[in-house]
Protein backbone atom coordinates (compact mmCIF):
# COMPACT_ATOMS: atom_id res chain seq x y z
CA UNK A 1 0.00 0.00 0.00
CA UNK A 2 1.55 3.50 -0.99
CA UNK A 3 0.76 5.87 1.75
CA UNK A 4 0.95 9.84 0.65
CA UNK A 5 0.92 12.59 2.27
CA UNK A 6 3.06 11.75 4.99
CA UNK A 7 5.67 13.58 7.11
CA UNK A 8 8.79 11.56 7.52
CA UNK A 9 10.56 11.72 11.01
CA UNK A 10 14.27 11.18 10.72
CA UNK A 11 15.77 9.84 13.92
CA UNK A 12 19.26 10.18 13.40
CA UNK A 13 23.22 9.92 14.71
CA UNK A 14 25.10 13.53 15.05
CA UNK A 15 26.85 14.03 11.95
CA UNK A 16 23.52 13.40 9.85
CA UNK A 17 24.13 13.97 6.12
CA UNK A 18 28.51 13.18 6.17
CA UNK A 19 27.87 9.51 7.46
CA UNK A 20 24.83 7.82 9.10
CA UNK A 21 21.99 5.25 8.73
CA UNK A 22 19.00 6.94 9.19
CA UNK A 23 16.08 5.13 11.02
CA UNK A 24 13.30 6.21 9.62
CA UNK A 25 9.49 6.68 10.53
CA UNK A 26 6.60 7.49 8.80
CA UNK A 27 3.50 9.37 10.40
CA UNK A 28 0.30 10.98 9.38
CA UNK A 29 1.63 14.64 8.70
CA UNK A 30 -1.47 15.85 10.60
CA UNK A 31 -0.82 13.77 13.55
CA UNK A 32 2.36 14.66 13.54
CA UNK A 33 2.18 18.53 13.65
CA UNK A 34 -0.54 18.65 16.04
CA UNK A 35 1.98 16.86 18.48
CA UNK A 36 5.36 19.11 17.61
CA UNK A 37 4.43 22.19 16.35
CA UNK A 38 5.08 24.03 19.55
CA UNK A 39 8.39 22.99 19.91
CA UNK A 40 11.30 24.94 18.26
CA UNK A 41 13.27 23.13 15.26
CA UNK A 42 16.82 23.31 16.66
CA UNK A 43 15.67 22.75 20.32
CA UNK A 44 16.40 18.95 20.66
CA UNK A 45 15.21 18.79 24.24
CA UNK A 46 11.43 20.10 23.47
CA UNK A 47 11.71 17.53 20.46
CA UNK A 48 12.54 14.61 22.40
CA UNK A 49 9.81 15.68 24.55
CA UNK A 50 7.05 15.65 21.89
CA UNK A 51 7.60 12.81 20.43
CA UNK A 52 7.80 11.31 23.21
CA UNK A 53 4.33 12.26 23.80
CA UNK A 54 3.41 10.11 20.89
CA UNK A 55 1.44 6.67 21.11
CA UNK A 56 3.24 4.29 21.94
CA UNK A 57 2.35 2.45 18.71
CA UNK A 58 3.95 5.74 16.87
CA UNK A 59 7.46 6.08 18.35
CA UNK A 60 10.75 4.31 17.38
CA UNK A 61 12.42 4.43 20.41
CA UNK A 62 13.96 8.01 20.14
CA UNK A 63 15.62 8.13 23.74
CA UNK A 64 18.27 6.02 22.37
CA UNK A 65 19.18 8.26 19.95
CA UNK A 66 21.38 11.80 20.10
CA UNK A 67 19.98 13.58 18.05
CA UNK A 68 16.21 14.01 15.92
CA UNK A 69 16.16 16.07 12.64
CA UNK A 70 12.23 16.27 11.16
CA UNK A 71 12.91 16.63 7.22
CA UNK A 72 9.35 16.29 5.58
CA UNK A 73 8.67 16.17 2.12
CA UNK A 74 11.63 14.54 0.86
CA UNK A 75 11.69 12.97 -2.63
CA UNK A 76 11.26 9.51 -2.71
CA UNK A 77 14.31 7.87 -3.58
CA UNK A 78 15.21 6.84 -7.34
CA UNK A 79 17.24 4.04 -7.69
CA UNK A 80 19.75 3.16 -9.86
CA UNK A 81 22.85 0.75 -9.92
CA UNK A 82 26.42 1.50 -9.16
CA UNK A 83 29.47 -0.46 -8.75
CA UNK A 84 32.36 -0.03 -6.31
CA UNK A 85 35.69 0.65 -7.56
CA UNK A 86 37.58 0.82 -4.54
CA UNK A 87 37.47 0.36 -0.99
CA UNK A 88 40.02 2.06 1.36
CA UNK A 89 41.74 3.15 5.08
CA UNK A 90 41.09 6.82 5.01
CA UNK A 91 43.05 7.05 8.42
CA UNK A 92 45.90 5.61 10.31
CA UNK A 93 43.60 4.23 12.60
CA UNK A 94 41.20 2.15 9.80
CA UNK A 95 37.90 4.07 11.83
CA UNK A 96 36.87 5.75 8.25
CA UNK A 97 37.41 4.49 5.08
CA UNK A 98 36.54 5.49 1.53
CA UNK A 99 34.92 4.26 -0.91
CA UNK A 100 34.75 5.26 -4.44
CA UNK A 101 31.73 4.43 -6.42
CA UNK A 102 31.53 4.15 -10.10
CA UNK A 103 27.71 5.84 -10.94
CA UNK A 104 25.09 5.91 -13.53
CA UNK A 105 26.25 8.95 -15.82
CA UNK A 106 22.62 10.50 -15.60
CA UNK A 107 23.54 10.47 -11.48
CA UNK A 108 26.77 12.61 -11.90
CA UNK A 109 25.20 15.39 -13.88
CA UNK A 110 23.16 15.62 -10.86
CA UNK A 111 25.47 16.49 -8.63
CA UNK A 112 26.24 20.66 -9.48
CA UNK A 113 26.78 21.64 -5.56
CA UNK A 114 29.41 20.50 -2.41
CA UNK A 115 27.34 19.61 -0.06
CA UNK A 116 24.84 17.31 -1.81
CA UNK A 117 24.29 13.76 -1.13
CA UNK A 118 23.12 10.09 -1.86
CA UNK A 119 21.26 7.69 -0.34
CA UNK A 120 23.56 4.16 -0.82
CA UNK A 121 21.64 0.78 -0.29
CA UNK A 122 22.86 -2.51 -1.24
CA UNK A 123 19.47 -4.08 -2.37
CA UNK A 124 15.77 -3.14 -1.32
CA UNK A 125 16.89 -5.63 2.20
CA UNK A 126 19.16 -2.89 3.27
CA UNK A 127 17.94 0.09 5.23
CA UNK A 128 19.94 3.35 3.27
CA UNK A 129 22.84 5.26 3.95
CA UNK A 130 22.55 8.59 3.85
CA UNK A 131 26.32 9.65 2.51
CA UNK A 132 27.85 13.07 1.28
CA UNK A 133 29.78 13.50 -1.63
CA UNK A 134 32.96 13.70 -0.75
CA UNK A 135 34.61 14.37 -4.52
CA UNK A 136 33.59 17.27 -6.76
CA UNK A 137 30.97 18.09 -8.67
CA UNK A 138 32.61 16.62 -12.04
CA UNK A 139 29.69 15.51 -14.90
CA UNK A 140 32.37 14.14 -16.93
CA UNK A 141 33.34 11.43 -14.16
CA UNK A 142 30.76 9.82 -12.77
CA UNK A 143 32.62 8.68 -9.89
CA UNK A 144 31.60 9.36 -6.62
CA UNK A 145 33.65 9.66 -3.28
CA UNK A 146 32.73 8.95 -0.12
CA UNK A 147 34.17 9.55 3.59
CA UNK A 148 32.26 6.70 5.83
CA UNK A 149 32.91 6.22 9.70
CA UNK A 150 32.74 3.10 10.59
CA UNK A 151 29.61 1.87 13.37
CA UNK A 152 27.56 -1.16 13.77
CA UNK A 153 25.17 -0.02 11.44
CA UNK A 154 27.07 0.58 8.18
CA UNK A 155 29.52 -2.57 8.35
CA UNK A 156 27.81 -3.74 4.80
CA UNK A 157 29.21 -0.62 3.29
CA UNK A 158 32.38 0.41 5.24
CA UNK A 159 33.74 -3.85 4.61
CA UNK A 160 32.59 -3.82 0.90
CA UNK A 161 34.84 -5.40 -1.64
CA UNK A 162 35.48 -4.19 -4.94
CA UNK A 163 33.13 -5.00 -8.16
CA UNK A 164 30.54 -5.18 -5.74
CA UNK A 165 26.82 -4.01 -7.35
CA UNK A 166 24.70 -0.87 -5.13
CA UNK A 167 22.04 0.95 -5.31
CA UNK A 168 22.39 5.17 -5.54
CA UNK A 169 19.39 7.11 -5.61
CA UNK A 170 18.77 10.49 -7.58
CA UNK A 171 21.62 13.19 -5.54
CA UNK A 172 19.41 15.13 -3.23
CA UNK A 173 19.87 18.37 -0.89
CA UNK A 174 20.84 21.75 -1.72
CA UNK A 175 24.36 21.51 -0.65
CA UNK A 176 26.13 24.69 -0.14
CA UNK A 177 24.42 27.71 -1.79
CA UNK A 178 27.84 29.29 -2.16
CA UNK A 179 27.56 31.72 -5.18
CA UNK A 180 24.19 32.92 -3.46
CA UNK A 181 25.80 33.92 -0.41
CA UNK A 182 29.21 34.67 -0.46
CA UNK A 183 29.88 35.86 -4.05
CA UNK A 184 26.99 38.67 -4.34
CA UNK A 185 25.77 41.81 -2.30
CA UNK A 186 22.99 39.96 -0.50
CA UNK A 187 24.44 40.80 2.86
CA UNK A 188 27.25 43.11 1.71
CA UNK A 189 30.48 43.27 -0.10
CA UNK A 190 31.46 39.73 -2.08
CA UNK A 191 33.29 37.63 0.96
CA UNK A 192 36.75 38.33 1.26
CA UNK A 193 37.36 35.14 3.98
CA UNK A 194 36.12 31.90 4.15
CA UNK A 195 36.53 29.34 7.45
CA UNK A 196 35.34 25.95 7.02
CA UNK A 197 34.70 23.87 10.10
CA UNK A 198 34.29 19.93 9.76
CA UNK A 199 33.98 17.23 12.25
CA UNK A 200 34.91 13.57 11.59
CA UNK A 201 33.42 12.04 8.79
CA UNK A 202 32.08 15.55 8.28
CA UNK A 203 35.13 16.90 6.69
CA UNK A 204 33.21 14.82 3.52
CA UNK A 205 30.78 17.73 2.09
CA UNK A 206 33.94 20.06 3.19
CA UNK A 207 36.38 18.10 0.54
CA UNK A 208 34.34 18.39 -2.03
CA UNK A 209 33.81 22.04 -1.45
CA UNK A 210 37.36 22.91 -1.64
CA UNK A 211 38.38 20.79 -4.62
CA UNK A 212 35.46 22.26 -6.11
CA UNK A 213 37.06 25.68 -7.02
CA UNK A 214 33.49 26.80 -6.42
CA UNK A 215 34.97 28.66 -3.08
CA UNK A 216 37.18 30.49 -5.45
CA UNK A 217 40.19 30.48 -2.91
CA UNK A 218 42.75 32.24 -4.24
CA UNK A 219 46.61 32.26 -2.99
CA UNK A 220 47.55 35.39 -3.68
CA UNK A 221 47.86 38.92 -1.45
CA UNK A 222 44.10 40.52 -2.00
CA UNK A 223 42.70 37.30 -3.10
CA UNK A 224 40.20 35.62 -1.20
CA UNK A 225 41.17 33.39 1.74
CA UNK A 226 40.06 30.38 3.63
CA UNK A 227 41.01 28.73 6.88
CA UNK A 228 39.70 24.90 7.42
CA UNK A 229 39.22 23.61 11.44
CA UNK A 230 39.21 20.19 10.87
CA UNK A 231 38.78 17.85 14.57
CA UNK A 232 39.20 14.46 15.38
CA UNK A 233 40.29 12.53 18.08
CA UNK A 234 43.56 11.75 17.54
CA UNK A 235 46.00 11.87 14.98
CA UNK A 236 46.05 8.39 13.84
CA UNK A 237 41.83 9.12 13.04
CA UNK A 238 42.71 12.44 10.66
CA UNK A 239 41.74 11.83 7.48
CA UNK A 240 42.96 12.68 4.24
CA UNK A 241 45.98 13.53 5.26
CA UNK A 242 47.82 12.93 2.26
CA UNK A 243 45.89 15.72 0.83
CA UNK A 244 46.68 18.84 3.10
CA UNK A 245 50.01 19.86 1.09
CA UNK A 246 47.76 20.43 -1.96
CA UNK A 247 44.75 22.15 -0.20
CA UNK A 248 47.54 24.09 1.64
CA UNK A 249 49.22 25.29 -1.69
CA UNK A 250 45.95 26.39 -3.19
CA UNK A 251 45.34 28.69 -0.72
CA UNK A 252 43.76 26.43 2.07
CA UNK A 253 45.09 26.93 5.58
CA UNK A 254 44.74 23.96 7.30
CA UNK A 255 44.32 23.45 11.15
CA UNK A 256 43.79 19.85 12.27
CA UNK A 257 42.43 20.33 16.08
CA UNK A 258 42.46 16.97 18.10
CA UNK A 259 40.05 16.23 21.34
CA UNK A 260 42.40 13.62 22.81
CA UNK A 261 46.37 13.75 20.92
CA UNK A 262 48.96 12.07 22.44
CA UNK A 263 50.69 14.90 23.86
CA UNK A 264 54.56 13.27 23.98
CA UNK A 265 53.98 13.53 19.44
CA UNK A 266 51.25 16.22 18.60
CA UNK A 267 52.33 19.62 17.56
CA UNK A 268 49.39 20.85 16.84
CA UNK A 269 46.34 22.32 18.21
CA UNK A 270 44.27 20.22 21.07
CA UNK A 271 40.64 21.00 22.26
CA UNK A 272 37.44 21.51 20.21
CA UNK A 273 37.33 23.08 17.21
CA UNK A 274 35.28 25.87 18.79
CA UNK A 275 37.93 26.34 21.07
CA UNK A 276 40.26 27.34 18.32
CA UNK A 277 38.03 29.52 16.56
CA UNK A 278 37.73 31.31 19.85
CA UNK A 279 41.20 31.41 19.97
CA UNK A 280 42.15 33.03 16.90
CA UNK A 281 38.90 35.11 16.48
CA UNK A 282 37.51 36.50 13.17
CA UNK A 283 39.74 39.07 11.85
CA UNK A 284 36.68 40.83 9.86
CA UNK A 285 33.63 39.82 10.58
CA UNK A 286 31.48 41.15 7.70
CA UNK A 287 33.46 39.84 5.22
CA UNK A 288 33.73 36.60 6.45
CA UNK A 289 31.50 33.66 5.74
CA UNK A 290 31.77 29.67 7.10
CA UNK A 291 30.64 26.13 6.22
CA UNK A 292 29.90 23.76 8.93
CA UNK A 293 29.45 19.69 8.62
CA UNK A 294 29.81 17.99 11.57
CA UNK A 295 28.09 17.13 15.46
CA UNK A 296 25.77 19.19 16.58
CA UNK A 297 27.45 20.45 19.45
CA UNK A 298 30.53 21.97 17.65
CA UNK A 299 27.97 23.63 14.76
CA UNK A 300 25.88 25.12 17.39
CA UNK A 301 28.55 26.33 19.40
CA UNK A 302 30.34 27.18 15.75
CA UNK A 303 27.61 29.40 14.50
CA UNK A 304 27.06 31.27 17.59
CA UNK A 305 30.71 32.17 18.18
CA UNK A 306 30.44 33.63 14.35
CA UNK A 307 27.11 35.18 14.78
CA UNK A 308 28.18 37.25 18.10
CA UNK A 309 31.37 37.97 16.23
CA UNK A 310 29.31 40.28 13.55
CA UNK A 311 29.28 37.51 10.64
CA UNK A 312 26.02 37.43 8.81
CA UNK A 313 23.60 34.75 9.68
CA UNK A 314 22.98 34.09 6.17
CA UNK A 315 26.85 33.41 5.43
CA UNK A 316 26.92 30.41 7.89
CA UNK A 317 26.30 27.42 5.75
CA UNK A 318 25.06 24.14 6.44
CA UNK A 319 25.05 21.30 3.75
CA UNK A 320 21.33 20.32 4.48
């Protein structure tokens, strides 16, 4: 039986569009809304609290989760197949790997903005992944990149060999609406300075994003600038590492922050990544503008440090 008009409740890990298997509900969108619509989007406490006031019969357990994100009116998925190409450590540590996928060419065109993503299933059996693009927007290759964190609930897709076939849907989100909102005079003058902030597996959407060229970084005194925060736990879980000479020569400056380092070897910066911005503050404000992928905490505590800074609202972007 096809059910329409529904409201889909997403019930979800942290870092929701970079790497996670979504469990996913659907309810009556009338039932729903009566329930929820007094409490605020982005206030997870007064959303755990109405659902909870659902029927029993209605809820999917959301106390066990971190997190709850409502996205309603979603496409429904469009599948076609894809085969993987490759299957890799992305880290020191083997907690992420990647996985490059070899698409439908009619899939690839899709994908015009960092950001966007795909939802990954290996047959209709499998519940989806809901993964980020991690490579650029390229029509001409229709391989797709991935950055997956390993859990319990994704082992079918981070232990996949080569050759094997998938499902992709049709790519789906917005992405980053960068040329709306840091190359005009919506808010004010073009955007001089970029910061990029990405947490574990969320440094996907942020890859893709700065081997874009659609952030039009430029290394060169008067061009414009960008500064990535990038945090893990340690240094054996950065990812991508191989890759910071290159962002670094094209204009990229890049400043690995790690919650737990082994102090006797790292160099670097330790702490959150909000920590650091706090640290180095935001040299001009209104000229500035940031993309964030990554747990909630460190985006919430991310865009508020930016917003009280002077940076405008609109210039904070979030891939979803």
């Amino acid at each position: 039986m096809r059910v329409s008009n529904i409201l889909v409740v997403f019930i979800v890990p942290a870092n929701i569009f970079a790497n996670a298997a979504f469990t996913a509900t659907p309810y009556p969108a009338s039932f729903v809304t009566s329930k929820i619509q007094q409490a605020h989007r982005h206030d997870e406490t007064s959303l755990l609290t109405a659902t909870n006031r659902l029927p029993l019969q209605h809820r999917q357990r959301p106390y066990q989760y971190r997190h709850v994100l409502f996205m309603g009116w979603g496409p429904d998925p469009i599948w076609s197949s894809a085969t993987v190409l490759s299957n890799t450590n992305a880290c020191e540590s083997g907690k992420s790997v990647t996985v490059q996928v070899k698409v439908a060419p009619e899939t690839a065109a899709e994908f015009k903005v960092p950001g966007q993503y795909v939802q990954v299933r290996l047959d209709e059996e499998t519940k989806p992944l809901f993964l980020a693009i991690a490579s650029a927007p390229n029509p001409e290759n229709p391989v797709f990149e991935f950055l997956i964190k390993k859990s319990e609930n994704n082992d079918w897709m981070t232990e996949i060999e080569p050759d094997t076939t998938i499902e992709t849907s049709q790519v789906l989100g917005n992405g980053y609406k960068l040329e709306e909102n840091l190359d005009g005079f919506k808010f004010d003058f073009p955007t001089q300075n970029v910061l990029l902030f990405a947490a574990g597996s969320g440094l996907a959407p942020i890859k893709s994003a700065i081997e874009s060229g659609q952030l039009k970084v430029e290394p060169r005194p008067g061009g414009r600038s960008c500064r990535l925060y990038y945090g893990e736990r340690s240094e054996s879980d950065l990812c991508y590492v191989d890759r910071f000479a290159q962002w670094e020569e094209a204009g990229f400056q890049v400043v690995p922050v790690l919650s737990q380092p082994n102090e006797a070897s790292w160099q670097g910066r330790s702490g959150y990544i909000q920590n650091a911005l706090e640290e180095d503050g935001i040299a001009v404000p209104r000229n500035s503008g940031a993309l964030l992928c990554g747990m909630k905490g460190m985006t919430e505590s991310v865009k508020d440090l930016l917003t009280k800074a002077g940076v405008f609202e609109g210039r904070i972007l979030f891939n979803f």
